[in-house]
PDB file of N, CA and C in Angstrom:
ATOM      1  N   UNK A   1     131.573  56.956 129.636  1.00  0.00           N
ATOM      2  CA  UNK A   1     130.230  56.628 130.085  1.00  0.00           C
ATOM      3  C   UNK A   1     130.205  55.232 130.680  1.00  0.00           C
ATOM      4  N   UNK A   2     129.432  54.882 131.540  1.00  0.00           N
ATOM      5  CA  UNK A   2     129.106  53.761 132.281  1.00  0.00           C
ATOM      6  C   UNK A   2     128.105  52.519 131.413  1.00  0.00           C
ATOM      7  N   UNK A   3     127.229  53.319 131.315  1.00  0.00           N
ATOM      8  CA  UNK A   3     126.442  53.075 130.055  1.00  0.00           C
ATOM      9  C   UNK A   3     126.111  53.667 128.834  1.00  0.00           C
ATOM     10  N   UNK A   4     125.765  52.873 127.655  1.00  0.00           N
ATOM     11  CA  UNK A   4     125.899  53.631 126.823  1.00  0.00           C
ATOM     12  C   UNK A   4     125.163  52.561 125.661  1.00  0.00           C
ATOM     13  N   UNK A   5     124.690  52.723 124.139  1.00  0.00           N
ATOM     14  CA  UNK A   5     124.105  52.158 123.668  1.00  0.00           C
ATOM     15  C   UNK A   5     125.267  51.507 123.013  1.00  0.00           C
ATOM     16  N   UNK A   6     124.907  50.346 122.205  1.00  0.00           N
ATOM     17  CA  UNK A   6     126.440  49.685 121.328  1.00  0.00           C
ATOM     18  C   UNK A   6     126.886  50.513 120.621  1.00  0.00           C
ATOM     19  N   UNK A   7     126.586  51.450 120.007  1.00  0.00           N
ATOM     20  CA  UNK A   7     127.346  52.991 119.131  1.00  0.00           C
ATOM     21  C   UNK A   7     128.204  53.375 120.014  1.00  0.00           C
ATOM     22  N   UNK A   8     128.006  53.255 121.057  1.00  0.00           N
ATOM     23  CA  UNK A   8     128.760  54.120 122.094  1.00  0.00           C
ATOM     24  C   UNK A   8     127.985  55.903 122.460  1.00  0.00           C
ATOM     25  N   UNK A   9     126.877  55.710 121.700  1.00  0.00           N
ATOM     26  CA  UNK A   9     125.774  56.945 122.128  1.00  0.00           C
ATOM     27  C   UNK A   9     125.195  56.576 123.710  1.00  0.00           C
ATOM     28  N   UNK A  10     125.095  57.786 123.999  1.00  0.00           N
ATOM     29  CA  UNK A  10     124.442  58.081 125.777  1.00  0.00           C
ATOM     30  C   UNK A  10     122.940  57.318 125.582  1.00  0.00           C
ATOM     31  N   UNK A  11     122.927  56.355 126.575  1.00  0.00           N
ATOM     32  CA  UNK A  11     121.333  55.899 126.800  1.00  0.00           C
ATOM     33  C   UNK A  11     120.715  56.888 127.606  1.00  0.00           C
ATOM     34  N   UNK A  12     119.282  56.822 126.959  1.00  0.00           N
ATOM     35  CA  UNK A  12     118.040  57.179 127.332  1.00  0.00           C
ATOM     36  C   UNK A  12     117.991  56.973 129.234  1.00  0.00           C
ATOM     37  N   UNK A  13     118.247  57.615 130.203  1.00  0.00           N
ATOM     38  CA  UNK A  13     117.943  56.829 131.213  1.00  0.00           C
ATOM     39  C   UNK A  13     116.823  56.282 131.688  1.00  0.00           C
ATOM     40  N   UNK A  14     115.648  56.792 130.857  1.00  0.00           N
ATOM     41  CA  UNK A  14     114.589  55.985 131.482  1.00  0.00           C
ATOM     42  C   UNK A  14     114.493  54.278 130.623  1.00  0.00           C
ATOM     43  N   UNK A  15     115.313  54.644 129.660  1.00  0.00           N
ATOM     44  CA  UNK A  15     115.653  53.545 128.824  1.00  0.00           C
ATOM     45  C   UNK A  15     116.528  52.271 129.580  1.00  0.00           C
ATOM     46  N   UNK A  16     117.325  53.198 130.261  1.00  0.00           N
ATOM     47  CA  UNK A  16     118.418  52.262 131.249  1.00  0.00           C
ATOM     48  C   UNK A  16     117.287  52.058 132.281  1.00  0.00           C
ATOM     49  N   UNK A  17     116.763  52.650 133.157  1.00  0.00           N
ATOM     50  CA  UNK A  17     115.813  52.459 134.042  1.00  0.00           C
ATOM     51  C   UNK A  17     115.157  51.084 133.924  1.00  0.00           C
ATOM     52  N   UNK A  18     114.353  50.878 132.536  1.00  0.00           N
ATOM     53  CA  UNK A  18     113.431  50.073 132.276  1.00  0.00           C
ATOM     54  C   UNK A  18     114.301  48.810 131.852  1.00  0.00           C
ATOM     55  N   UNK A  19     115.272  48.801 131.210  1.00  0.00           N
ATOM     56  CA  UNK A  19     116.002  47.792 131.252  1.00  0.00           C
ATOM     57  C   UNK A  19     116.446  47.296 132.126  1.00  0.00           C
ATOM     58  N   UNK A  20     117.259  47.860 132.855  1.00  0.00           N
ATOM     59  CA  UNK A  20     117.341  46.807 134.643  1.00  0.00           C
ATOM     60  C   UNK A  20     116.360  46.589 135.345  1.00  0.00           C
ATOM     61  N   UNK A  21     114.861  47.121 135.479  1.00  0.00           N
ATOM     62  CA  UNK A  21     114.354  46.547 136.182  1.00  0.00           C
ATOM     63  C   UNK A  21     113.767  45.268 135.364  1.00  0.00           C
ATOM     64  N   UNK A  22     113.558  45.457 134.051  1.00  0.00           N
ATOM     65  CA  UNK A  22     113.649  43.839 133.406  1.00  0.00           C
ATOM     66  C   UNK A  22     114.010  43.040 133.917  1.00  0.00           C
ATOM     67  N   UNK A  23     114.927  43.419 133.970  1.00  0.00           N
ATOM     68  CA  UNK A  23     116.510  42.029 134.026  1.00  0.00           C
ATOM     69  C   UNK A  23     116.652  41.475 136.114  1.00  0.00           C
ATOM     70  N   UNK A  24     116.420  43.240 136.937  1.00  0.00           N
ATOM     71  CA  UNK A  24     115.703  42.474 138.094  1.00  0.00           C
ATOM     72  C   UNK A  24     114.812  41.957 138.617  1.00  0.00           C
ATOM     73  N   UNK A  25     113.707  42.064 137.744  1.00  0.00           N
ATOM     74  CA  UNK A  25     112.778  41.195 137.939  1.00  0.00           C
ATOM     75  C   UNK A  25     113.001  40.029 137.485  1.00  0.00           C
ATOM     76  N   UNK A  26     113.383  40.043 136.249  1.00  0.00           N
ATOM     77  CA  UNK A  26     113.751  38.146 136.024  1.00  0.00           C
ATOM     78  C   UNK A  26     114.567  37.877 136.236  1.00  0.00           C
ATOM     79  N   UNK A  27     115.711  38.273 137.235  1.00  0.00           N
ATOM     80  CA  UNK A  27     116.152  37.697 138.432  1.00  0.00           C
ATOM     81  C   UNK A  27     115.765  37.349 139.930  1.00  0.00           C
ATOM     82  N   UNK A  28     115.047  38.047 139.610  1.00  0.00           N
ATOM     83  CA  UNK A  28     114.099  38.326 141.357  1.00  0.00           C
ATOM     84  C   UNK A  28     115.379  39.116 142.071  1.00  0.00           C
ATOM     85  N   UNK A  29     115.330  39.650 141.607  1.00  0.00           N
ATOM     86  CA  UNK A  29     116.598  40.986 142.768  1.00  0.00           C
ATOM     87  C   UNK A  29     116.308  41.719 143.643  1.00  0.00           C
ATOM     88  N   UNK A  30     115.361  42.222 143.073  1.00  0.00           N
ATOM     89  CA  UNK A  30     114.679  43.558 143.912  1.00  0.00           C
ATOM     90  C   UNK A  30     115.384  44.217 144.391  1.00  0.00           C
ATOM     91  N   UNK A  31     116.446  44.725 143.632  1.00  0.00           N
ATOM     92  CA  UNK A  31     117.289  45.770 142.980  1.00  0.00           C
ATOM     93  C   UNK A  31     117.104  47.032 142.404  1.00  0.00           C
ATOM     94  N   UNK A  32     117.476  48.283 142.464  1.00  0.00           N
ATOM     95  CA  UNK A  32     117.055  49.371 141.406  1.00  0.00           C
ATOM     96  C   UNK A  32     118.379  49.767 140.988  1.00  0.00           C
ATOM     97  N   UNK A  33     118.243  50.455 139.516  1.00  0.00           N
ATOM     98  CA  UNK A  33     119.906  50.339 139.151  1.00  0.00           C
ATOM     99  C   UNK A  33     120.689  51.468 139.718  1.00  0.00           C
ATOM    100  N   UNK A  34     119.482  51.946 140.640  1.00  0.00           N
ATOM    101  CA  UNK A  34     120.644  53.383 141.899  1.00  0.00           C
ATOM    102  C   UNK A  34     121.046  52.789 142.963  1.00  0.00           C
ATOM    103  N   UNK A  35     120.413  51.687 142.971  1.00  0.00           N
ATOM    104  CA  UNK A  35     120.975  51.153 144.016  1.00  0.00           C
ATOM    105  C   UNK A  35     122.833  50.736 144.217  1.00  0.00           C
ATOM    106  N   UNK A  36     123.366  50.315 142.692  1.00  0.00           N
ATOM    107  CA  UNK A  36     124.126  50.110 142.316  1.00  0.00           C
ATOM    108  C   UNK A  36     125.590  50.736 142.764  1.00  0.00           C
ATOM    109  N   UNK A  37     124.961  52.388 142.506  1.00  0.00           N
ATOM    110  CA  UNK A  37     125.284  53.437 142.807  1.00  0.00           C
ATOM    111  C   UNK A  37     126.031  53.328 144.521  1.00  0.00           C
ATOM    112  N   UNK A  38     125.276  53.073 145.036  1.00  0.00           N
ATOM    113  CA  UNK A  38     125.189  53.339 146.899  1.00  0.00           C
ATOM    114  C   UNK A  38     126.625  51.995 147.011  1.00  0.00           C
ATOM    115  N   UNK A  39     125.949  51.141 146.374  1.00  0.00           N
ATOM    116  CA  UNK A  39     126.622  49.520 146.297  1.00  0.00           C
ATOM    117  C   UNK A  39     128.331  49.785 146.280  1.00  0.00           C
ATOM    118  N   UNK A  40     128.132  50.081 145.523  1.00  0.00           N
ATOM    119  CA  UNK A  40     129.354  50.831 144.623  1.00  0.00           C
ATOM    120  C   UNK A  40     130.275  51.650 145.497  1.00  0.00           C
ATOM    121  N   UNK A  41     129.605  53.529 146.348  1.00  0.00           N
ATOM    122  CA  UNK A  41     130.391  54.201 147.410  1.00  0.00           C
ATOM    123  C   UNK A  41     130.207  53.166 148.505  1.00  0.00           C
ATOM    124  N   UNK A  42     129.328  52.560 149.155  1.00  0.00           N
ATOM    125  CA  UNK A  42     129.614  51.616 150.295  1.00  0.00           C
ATOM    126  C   UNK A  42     130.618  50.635 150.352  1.00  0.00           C
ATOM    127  N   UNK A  43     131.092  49.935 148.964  1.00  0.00           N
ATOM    128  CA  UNK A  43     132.578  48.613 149.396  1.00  0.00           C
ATOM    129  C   UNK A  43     133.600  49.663 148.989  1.00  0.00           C
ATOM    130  N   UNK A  44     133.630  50.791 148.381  1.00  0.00           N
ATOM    131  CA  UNK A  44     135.090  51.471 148.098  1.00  0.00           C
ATOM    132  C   UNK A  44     135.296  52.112 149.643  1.00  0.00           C
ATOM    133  N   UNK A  45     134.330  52.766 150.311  1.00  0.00           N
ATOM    134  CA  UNK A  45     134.563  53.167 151.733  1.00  0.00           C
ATOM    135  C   UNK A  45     134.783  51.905 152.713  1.00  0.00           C
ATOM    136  N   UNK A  46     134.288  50.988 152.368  1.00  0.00           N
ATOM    137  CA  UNK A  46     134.764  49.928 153.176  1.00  0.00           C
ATOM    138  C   UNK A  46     135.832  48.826 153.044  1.00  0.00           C
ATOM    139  N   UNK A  47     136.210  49.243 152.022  1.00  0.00           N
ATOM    140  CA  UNK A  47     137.989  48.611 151.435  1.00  0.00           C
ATOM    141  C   UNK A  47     139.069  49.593 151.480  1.00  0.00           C
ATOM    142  N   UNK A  48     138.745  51.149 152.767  1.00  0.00           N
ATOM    143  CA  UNK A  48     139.294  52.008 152.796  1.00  0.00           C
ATOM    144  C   UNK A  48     139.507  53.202 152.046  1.00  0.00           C
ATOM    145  N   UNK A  49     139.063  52.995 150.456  1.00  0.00           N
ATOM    146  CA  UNK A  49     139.311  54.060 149.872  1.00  0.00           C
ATOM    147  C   UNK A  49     139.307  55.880 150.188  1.00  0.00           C
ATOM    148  N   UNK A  50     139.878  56.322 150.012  1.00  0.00           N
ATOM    149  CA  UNK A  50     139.971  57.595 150.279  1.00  0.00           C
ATOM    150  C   UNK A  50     138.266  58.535 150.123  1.00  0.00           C
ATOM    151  N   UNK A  51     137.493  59.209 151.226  1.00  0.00           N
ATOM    152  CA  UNK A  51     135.606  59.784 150.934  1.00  0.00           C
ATOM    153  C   UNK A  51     136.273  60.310 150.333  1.00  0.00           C
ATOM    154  N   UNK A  52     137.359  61.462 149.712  1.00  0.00           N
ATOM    155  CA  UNK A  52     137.152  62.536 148.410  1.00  0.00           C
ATOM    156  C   UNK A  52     137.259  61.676 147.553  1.00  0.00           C
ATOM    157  N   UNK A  53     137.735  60.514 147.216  1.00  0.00           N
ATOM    158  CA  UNK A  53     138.261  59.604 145.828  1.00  0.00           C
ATOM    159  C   UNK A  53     136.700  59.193 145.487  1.00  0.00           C
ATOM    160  N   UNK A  54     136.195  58.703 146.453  1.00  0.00           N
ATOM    161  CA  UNK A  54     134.475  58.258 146.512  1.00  0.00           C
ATOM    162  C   UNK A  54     133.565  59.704 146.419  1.00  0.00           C
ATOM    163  N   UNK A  55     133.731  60.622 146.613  1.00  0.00           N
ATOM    164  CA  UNK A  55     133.031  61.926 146.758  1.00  0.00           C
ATOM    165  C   UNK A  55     133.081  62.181 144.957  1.00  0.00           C
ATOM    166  N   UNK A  56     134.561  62.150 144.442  1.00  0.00           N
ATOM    167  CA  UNK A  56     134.851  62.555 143.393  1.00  0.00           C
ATOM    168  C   UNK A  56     134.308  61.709 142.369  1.00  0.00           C
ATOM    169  N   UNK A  57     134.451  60.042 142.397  1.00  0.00           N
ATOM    170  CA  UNK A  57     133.363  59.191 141.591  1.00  0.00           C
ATOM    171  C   UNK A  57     132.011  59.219 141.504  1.00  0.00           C
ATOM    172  N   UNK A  58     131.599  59.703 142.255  1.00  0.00           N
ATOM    173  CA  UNK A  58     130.163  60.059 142.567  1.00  0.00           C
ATOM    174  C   UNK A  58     129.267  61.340 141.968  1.00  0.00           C
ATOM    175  N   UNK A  59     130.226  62.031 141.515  1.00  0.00           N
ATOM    176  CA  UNK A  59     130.215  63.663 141.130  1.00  0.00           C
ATOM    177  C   UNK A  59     129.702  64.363 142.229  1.00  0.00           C
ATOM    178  N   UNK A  60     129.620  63.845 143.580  1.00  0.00           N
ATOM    179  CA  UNK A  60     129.137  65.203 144.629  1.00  0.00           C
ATOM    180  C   UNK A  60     129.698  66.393 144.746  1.00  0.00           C
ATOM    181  N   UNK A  61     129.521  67.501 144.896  1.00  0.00           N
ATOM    182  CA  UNK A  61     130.279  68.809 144.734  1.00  0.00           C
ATOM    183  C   UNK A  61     131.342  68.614 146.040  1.00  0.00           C
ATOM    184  N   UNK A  62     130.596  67.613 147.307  1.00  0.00           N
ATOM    185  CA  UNK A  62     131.835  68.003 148.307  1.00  0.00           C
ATOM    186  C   UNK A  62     131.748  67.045 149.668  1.00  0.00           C
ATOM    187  N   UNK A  63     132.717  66.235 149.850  1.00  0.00           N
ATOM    188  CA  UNK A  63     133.121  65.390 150.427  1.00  0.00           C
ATOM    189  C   UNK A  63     131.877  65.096 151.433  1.00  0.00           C
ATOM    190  N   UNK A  64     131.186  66.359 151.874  1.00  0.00           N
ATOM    191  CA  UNK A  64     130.265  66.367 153.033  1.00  0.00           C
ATOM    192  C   UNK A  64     128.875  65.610 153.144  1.00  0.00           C
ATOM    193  N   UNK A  65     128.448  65.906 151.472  1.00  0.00           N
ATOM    194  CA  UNK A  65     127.234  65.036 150.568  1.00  0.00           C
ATOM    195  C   UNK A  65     127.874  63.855 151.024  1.00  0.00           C
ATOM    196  N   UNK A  66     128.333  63.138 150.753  1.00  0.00           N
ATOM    197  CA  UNK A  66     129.189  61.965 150.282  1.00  0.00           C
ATOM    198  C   UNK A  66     128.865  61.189 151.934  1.00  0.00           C
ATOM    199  N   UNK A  67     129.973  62.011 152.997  1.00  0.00           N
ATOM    200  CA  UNK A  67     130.060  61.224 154.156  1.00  0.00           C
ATOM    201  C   UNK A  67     128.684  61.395 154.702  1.00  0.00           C
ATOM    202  N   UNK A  68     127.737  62.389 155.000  1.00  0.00           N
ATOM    203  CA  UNK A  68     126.692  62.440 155.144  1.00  0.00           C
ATOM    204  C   UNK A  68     125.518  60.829 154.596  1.00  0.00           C
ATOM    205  N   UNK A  69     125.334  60.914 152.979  1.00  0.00           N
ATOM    206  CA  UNK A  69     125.153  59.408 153.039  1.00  0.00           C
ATOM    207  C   UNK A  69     125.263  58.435 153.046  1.00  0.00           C
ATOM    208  N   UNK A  70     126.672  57.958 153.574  1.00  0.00           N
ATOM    209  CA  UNK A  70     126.938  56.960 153.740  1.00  0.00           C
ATOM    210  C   UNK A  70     128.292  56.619 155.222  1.00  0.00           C
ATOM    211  N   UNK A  71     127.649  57.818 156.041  1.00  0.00           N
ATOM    212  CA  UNK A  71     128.135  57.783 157.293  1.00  0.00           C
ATOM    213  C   UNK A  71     127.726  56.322 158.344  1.00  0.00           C
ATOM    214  N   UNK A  72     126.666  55.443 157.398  1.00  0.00           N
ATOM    215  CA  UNK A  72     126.839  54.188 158.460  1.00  0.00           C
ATOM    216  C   UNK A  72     127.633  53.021 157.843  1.00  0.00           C
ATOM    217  N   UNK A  73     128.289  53.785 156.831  1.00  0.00           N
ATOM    218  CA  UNK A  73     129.778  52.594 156.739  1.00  0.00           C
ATOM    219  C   UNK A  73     130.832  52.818 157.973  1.00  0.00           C
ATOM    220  N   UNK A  74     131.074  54.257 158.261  1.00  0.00           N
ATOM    221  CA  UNK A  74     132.192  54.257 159.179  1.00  0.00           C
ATOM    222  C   UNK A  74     132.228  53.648 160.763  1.00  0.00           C
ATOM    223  N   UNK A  75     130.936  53.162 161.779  1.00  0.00           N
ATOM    224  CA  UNK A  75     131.613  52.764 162.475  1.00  0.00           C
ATOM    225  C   UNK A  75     132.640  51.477 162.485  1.00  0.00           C
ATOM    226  N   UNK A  76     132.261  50.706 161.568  1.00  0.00           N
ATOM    227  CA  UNK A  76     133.598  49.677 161.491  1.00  0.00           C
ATOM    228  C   UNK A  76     134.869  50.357 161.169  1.00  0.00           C
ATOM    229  N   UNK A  77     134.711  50.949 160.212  1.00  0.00           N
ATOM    230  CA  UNK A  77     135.784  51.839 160.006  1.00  0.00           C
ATOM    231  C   UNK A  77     136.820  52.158 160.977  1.00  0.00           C
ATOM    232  N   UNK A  78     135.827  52.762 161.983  1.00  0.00           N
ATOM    233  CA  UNK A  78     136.554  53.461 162.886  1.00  0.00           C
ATOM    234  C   UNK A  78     136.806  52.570 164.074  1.00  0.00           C
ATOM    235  N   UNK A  79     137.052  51.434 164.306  1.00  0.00           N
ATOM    236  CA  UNK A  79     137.359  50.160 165.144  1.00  0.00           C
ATOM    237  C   UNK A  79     138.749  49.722 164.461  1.00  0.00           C
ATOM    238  N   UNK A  80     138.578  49.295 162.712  1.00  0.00           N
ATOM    239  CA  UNK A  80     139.615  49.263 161.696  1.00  0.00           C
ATOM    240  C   UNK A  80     140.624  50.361 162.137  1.00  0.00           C
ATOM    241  N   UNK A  81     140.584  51.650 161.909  1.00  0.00           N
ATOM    242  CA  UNK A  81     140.995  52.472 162.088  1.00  0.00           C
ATOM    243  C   UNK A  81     142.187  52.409 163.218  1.00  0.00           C
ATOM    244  N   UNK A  82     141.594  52.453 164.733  1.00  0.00           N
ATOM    245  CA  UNK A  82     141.941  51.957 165.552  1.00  0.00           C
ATOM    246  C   UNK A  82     143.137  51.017 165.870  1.00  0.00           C
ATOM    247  N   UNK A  83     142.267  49.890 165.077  1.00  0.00           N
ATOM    248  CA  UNK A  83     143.349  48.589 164.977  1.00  0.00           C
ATOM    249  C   UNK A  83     144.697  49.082 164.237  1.00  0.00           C
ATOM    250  N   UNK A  84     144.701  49.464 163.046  1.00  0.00           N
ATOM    251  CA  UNK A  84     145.338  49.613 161.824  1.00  0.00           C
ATOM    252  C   UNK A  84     146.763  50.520 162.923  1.00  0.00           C
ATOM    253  N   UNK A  85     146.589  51.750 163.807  1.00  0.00           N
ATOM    254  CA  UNK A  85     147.178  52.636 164.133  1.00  0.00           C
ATOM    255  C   UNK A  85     147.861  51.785 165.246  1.00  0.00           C
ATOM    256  N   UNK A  86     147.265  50.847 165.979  1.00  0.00           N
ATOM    257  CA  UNK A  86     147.587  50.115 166.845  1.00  0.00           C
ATOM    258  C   UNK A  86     148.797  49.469 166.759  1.00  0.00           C
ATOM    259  N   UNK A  87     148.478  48.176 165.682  1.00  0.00           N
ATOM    260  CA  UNK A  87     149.496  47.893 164.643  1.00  0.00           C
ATOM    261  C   UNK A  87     150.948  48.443 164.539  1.00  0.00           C
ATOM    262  N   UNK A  88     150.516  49.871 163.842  1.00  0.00           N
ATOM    263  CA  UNK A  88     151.558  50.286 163.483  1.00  0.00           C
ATOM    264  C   UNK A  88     152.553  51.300 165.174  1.00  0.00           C
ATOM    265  N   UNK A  89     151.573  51.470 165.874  1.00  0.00           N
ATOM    266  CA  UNK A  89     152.903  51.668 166.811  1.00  0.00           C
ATOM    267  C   UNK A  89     153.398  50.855 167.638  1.00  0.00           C
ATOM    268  N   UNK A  90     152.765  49.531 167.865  1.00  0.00           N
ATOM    269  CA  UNK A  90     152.992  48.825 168.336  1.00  0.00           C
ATOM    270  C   UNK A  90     153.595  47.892 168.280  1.00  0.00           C
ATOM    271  N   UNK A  91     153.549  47.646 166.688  1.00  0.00           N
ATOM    272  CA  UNK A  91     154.015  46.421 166.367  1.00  0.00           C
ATOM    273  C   UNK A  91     153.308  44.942 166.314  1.00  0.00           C
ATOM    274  N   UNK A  92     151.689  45.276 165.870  1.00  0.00           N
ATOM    275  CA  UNK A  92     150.754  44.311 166.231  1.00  0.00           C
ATOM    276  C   UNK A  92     150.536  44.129 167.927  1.00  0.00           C
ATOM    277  N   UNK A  93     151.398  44.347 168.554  1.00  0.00           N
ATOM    278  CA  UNK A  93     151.340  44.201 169.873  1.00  0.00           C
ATOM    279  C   UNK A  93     150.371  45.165 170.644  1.00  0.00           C
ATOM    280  N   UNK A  94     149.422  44.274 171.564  1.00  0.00           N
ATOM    281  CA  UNK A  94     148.478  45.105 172.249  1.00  0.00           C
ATOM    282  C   UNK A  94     149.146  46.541 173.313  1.00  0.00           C
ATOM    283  N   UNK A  95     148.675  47.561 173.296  1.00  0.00           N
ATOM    284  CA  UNK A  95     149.354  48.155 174.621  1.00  0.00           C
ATOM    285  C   UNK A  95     148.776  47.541 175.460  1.00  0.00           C
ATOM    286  N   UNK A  96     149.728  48.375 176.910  1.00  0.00           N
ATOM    287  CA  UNK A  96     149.268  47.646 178.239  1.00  0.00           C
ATOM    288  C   UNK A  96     149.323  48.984 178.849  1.00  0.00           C
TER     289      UNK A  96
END
């Protein structure tokens, strides 16, 4: 579990709910703790990780959920992408 009470029993989620927004409000965050969630598949897709590895942390039934919401990580991606392949046949070296 991600969360959980100090027993190690499953929290209440509206219990978890009400507790982070506590804690973002007296931070001034303006944060929700799903947000976390998104936070979370958005830097693993953008540090490359594999969408099924992110599909599969997420519990979506299928890769498609997954790239669907969070299809506006990939155009950098796909510039990265680009580069990365470039690189490698090239030798860092630009073609001509």
């Amino acid at each position: 579990m991600v969360c959980c009470l100090e027993d190690g029993s499953p929290i209440n989620p509206g219990t978890l709910a009400n507790r982070w927004q506590a804690i973002s409000r007296r931070l001034n965050l303006g944060v929700r703790f799903h947000d976390l969630r998104h936070t979370h598949a958005t830097l693993l897709l953008q540090l490359g990780e594999r969408p099924k590895v992110v599909s599969q942390r997420l519990g979506h039934s299928s890769i498609e959920i997954t790239m669907d919401l969070y299809s506006h990580v990939t155009p950098g991606m796909q510039k990265e992408a680009a580069r990365r392949l470039e690189e490698f046949l090239f030798g860092g070296k630009a073609a001509k």
